[in-house]
Protein backbone atom coordinates (compact mmCIF):
# COMPACT_ATOMS: atom_id res chain seq x y z
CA UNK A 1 -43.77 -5.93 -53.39
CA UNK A 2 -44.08 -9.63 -53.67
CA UNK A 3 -41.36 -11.83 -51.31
CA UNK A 4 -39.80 -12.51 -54.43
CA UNK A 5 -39.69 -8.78 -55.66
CA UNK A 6 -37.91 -7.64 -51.90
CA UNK A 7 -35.77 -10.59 -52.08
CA UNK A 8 -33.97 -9.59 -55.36
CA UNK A 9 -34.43 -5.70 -53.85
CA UNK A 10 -32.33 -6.74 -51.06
CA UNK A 11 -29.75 -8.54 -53.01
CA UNK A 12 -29.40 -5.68 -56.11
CA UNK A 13 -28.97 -2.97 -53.13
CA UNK A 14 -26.97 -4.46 -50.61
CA UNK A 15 -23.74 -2.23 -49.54
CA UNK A 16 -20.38 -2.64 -50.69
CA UNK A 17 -18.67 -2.59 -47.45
CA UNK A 18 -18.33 -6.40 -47.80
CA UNK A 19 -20.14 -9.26 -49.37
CA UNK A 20 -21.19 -11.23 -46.51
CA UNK A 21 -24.92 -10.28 -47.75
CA UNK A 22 -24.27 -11.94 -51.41
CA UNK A 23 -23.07 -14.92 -49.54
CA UNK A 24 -25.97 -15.09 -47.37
CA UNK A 25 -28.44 -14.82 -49.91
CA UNK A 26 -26.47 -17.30 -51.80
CA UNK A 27 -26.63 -19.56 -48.76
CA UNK A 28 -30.36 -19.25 -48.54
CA UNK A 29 -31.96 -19.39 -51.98
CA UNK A 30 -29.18 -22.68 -51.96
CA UNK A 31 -31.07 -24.59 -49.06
CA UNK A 32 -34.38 -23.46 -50.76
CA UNK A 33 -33.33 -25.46 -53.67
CA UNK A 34 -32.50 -28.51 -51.46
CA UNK A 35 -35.83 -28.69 -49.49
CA UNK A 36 -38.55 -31.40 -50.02
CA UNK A 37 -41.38 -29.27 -50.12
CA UNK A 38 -43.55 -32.21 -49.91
CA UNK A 39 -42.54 -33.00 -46.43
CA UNK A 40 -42.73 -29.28 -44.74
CA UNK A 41 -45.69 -26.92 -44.60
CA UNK A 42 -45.92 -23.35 -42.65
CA UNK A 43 -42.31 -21.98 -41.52
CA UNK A 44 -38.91 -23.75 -42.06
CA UNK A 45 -36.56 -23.49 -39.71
CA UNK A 46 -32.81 -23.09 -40.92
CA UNK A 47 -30.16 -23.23 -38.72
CA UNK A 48 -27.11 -20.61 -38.61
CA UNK A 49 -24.97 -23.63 -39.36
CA UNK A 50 -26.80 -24.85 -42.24
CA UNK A 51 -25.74 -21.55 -43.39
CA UNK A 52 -22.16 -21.35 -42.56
CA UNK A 53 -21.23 -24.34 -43.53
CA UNK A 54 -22.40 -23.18 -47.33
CA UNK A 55 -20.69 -19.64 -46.21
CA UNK A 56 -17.65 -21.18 -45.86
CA UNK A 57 -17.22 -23.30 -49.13
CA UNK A 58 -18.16 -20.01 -50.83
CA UNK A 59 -15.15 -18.27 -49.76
CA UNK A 60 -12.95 -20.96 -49.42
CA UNK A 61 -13.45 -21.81 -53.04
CA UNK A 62 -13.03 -18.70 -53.63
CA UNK A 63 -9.69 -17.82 -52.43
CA UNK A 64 -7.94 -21.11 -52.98
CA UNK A 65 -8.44 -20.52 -56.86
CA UNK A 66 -8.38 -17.15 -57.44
CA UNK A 67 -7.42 -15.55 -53.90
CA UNK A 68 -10.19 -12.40 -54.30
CA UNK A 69 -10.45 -9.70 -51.82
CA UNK A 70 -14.06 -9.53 -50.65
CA UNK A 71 -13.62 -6.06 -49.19
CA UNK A 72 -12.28 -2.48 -50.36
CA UNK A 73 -9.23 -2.82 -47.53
CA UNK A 74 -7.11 -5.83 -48.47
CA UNK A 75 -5.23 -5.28 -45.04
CA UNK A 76 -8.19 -5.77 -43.06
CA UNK A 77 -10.12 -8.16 -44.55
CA UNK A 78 -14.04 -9.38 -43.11
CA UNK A 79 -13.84 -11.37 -40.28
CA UNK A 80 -15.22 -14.70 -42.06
CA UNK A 81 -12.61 -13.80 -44.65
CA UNK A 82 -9.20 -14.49 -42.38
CA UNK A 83 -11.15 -17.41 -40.73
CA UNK A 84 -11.32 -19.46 -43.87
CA UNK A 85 -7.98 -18.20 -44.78
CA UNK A 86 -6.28 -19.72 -41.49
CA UNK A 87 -8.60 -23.10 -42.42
CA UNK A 88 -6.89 -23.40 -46.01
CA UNK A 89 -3.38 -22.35 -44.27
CA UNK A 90 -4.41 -25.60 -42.24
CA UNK A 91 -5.69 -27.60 -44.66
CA UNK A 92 -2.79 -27.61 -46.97
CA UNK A 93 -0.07 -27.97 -44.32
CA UNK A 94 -1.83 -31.00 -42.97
CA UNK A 95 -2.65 -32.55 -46.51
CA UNK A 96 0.12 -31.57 -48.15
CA UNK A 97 -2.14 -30.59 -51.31
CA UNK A 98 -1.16 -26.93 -52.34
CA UNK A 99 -2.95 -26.80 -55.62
CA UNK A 100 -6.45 -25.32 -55.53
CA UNK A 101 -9.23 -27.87 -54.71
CA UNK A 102 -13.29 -27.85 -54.50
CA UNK A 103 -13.91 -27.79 -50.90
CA UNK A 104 -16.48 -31.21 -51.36
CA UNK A 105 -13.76 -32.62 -53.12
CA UNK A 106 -10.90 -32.03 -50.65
CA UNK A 107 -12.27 -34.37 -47.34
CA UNK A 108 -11.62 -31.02 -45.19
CA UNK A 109 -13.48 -32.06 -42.83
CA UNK A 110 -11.88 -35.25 -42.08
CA UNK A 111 -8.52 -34.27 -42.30
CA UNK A 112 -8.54 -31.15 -39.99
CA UNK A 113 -11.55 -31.77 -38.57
CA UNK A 114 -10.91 -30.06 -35.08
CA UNK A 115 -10.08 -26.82 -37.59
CA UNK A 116 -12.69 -26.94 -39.97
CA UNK A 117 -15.16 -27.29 -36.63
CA UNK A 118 -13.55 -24.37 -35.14
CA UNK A 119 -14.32 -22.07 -37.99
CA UNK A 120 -17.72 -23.37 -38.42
CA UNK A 121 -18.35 -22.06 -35.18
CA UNK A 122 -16.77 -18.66 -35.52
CA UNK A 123 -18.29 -18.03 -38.31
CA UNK A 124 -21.74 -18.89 -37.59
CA UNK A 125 -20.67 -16.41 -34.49
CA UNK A 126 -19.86 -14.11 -36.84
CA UNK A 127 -23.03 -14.81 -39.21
CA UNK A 128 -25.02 -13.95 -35.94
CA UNK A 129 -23.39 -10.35 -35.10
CA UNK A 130 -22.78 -9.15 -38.70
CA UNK A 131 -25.25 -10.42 -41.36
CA UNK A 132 -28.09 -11.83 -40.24
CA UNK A 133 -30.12 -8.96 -39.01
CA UNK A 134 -28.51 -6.70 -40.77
CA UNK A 135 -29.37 -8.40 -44.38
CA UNK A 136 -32.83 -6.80 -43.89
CA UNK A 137 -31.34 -3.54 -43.98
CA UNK A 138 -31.47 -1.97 -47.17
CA UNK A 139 -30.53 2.04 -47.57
CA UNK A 140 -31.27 2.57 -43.68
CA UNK A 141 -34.84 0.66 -43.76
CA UNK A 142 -35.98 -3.01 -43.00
CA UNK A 143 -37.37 -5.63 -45.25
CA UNK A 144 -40.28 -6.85 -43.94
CA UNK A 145 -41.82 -10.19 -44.40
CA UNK A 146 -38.53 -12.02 -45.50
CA UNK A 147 -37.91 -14.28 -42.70
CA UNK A 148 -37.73 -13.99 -38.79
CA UNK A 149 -34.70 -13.71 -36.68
CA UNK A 150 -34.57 -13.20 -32.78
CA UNK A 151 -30.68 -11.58 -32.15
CA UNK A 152 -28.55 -14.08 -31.04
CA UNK A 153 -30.59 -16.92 -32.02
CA UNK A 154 -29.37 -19.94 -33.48
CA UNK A 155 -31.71 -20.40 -36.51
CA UNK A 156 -33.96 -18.19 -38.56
CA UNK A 157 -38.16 -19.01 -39.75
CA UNK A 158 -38.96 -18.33 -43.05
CA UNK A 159 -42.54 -19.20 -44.76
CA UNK A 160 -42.29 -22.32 -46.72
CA UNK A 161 -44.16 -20.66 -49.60
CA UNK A 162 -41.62 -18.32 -49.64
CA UNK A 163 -38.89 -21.05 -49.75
CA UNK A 164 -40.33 -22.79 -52.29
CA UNK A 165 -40.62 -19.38 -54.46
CA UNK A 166 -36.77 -19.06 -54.07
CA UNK A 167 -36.81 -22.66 -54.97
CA UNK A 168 -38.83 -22.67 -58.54
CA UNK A 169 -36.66 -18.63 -59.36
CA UNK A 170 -33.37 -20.43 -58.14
CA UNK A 171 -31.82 -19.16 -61.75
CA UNK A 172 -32.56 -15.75 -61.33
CA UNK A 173 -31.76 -15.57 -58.01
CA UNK A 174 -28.47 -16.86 -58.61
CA UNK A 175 -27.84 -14.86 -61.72
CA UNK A 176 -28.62 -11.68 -59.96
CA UNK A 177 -26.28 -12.72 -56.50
CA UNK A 178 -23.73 -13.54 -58.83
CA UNK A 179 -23.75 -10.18 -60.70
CA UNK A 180 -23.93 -8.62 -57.71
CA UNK A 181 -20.82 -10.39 -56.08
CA UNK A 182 -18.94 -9.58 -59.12
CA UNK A 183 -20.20 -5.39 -58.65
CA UNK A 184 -18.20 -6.03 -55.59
CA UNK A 185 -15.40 -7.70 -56.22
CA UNK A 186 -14.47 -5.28 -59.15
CA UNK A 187 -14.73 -2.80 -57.07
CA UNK A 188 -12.00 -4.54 -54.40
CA UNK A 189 -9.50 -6.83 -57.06
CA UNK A 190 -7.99 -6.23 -60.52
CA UNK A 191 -7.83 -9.50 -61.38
CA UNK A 192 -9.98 -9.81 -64.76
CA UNK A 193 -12.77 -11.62 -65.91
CA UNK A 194 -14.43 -11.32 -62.10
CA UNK A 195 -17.86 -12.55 -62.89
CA UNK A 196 -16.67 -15.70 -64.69
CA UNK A 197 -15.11 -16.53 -61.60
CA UNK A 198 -17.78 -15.97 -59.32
CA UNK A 199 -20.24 -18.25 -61.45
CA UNK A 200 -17.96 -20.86 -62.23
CA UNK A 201 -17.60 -21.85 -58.28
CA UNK A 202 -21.09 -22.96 -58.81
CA UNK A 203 -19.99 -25.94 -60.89
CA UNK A 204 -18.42 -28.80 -59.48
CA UNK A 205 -15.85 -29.25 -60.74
CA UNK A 206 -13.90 -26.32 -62.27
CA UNK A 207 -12.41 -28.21 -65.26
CA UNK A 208 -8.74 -27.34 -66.84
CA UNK A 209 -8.96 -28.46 -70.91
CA UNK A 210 -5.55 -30.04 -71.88
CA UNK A 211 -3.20 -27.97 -73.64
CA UNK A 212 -2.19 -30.17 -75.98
CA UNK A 213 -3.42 -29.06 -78.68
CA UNK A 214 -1.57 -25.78 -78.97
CA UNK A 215 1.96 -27.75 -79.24
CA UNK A 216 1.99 -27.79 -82.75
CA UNK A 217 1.17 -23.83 -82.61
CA UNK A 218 4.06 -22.97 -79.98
CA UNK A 219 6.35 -25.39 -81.44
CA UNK A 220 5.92 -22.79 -85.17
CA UNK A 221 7.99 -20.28 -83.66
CA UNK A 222 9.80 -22.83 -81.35
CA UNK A 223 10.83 -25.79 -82.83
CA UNK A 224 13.72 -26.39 -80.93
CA UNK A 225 11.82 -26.68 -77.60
CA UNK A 226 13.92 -23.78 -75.85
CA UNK A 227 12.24 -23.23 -72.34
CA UNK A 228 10.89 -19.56 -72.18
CA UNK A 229 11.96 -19.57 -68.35
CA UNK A 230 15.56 -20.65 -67.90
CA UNK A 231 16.59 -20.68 -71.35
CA UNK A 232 17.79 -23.93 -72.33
CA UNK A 233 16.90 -26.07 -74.70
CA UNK A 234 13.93 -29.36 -73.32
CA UNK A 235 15.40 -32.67 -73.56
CA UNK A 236 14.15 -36.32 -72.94
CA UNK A 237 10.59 -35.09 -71.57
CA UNK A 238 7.63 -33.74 -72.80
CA UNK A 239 7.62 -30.08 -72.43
CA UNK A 240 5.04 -28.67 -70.66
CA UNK A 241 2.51 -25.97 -71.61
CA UNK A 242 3.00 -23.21 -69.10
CA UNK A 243 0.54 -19.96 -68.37
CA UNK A 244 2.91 -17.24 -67.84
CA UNK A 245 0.29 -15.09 -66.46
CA UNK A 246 -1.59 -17.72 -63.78
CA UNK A 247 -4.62 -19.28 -65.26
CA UNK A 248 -5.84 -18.43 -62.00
CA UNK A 249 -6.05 -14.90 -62.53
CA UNK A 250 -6.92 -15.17 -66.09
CA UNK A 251 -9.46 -18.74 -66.18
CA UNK A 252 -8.23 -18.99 -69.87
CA UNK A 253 -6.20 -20.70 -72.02
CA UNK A 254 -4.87 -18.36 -74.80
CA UNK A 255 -2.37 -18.73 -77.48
CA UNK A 256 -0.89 -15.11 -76.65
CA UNK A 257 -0.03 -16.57 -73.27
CA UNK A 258 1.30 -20.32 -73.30
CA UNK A 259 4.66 -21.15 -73.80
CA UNK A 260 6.97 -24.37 -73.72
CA UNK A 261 8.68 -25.06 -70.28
CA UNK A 262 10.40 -27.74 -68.43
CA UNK A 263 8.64 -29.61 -66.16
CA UNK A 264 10.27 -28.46 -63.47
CA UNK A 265 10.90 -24.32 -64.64
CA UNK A 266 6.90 -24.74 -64.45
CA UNK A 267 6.43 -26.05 -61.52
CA UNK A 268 8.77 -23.62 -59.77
CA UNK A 269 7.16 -20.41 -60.98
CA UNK A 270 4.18 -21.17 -58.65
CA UNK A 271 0.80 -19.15 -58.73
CA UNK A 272 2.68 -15.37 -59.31
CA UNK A 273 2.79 -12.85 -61.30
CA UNK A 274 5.66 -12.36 -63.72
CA UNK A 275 7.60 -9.64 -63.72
CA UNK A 276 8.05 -6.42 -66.28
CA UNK A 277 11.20 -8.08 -68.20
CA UNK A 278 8.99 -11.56 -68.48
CA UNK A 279 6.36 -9.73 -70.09
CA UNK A 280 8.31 -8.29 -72.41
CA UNK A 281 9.29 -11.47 -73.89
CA UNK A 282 6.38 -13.09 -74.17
CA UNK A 283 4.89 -9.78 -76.04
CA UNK A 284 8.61 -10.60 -78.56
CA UNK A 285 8.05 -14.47 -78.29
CA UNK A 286 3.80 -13.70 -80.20
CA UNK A 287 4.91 -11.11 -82.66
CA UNK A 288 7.51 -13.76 -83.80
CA UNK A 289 4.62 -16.16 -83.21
CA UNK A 290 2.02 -14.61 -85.53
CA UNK A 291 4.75 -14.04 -87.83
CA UNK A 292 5.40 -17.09 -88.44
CA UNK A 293 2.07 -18.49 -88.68
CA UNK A 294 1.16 -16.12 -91.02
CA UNK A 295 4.24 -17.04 -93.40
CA UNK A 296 2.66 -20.70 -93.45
CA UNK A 297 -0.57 -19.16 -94.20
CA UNK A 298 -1.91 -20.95 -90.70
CA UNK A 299 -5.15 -19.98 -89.89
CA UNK A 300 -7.22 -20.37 -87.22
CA UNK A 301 -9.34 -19.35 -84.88
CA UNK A 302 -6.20 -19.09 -81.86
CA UNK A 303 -4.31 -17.28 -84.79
CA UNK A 304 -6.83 -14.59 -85.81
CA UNK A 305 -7.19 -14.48 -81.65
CA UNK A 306 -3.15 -13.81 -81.55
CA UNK A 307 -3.50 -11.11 -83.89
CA UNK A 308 -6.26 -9.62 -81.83
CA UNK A 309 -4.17 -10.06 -78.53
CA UNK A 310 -1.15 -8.63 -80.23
CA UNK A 311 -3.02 -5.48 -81.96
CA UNK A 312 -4.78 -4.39 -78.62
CA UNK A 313 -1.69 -5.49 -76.30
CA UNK A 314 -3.26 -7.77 -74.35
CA UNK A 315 -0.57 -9.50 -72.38
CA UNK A 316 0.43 -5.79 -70.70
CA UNK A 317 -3.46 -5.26 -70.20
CA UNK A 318 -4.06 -8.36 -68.36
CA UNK A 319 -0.73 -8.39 -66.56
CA UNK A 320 -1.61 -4.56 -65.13
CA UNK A 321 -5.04 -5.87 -64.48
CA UNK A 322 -3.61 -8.65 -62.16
CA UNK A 323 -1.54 -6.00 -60.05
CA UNK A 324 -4.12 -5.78 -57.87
């Protein structure tokens, strides 16, 4: 097999005990991409920092938005796993910013920088015992001729032909890390749409569309502005457009799920579930939706979606699939 060839091998057989491989693979094929190719020749050397440093944003980006298990036992998560966990505990009780944030974006490692280096260092510590000699393993035999790694060393040597391979397949490497992540974590979460999530960490900036436009929709069946969480009816403010399952479990914006709320009823609510008897309404609230909208012969492409969401009851489906 080419380098290329045992490189996606490795990554499309790696175990599910964990994903610290997809990560590292990840991490890799992403410094590939950044090298000047012009400027090295023979081996590379790439340090076990390099690496954790990427290791980390991966899993801190990860969690803050959509808070996935990366491992079958959510009691005992991987090691790297609780580390970045106690560095966004941290983070947010220093900065005071509780809403989910791209790690480049949040200036982590200025404001708890004696933290953030911490973890680095455990993690790279734990890059060293767990993955990095072990990523060669596949189905009890080693990969040879991927890169070289001395145990316990601080960096690893791999061929700068074989770098620059990674660099000029970066799409399908990605593509095929990414699909294997998401494997993973569908084994370990319920949360839907898995592999949506995974790839969209890769963008910088993970961007929210305004809701705006469904006002006119919600407002059909609700012209009176009645607030779908306490009740009463929204006066002198704007109402807001509220998820009632967490956009962060569902990375959508659907008719079948947005209602009007106060400002304050949505800020309360936080990132959670909703309960049984909250479901329930909202399932009420659409049928008298669509009914509606159908009696003004409105139609659309988030009507004909309500009907679809209604018909295959997709509120409970989604809401069971976010137990997890």
């Amino acid at each position: 097999m080419t380098f290329l060839e045992k490189w996606l091998h490795i990554i499309r057989n790696c175990s599910f005990d964990n994903t610290y491989k997809a990560a590292w693979a990840k991490a890799i094929t992403e410094i590939a991409v950044e090298y000047d190719y012009a400027q090295y020749g023979g081996t590379i050397e790439i340090g076990l920092d390099t690496i954790a440093k990427k290791v980390i944003r991966y899993y801190f980006e990860q969690t803050i938005f959509f808070d996935l298990q990366q491992s079958p036992n959510p009691n005992k998560p991987p090691k790297i796993v609780s580390l970045v966990k106690e560095l966004i505990t941290v983070y947010q009780q220093i900065s005071g910013i509780t809403h989910p944030v791209k790690l480049f974006r949040s200036n982590i490692e200025s404001i708890c920088m004696d933290q953030y280096q911490k973890t680095l260092k455990q993690v790279k510590t734990a890059l060293k015992s767990d993955v990095s000699y072990r990523f060669l393993n596949v189905e009890g035999k080693t990969v040879d001729g991927i890169y070289n790694y001395e145990r316990n060393a601080d960096s690893l040597y791999i061929a700068s032909d074989n770098m620059k391979l990674l660099k000029e397949n970066s799409l399908i490497v990605f593509d095929a890390v990414n699909y294997r992540w998401s494997q993973m974590l569908e084994n370990f979460n319920h949360s839907p749409r898995i592999y949506k999530k995974v790839k969209i960490i890769d963008e910088d900036k993970i961007r929210r569309k305004p809701l705006t436009k469904f006002s006119d929709l919600i407002e059909v069946e609700n012209p009176k502005r009645i607030c779908f969480h306490c009740g009463n009816e929204i006066i002198n403010e704007t109402p807001a457009i509220d998820h009632v399952i967490p956009w962060s479990y569902l990375y959508s914006d659907d008719l079948w799920n947005l209602v009007f709320s106060h400002q304050s009823c949505n800020s309360s609510k936080s990132n959670v579930i909703p309960h049984e008897a909250m479901i329930e309404q909202l399932e009420q609230r659409n049928q008298r939706l669509l009914e509606s909208l159908l009696n003004r012969e409105h139609k659309d492409k988030h009507v004909s979606e309500l009907e679809m969401a209604i018909n295959n009851g997709l509120v409970r489906k989604f809401w069971i699939s976010c137990q997890g």
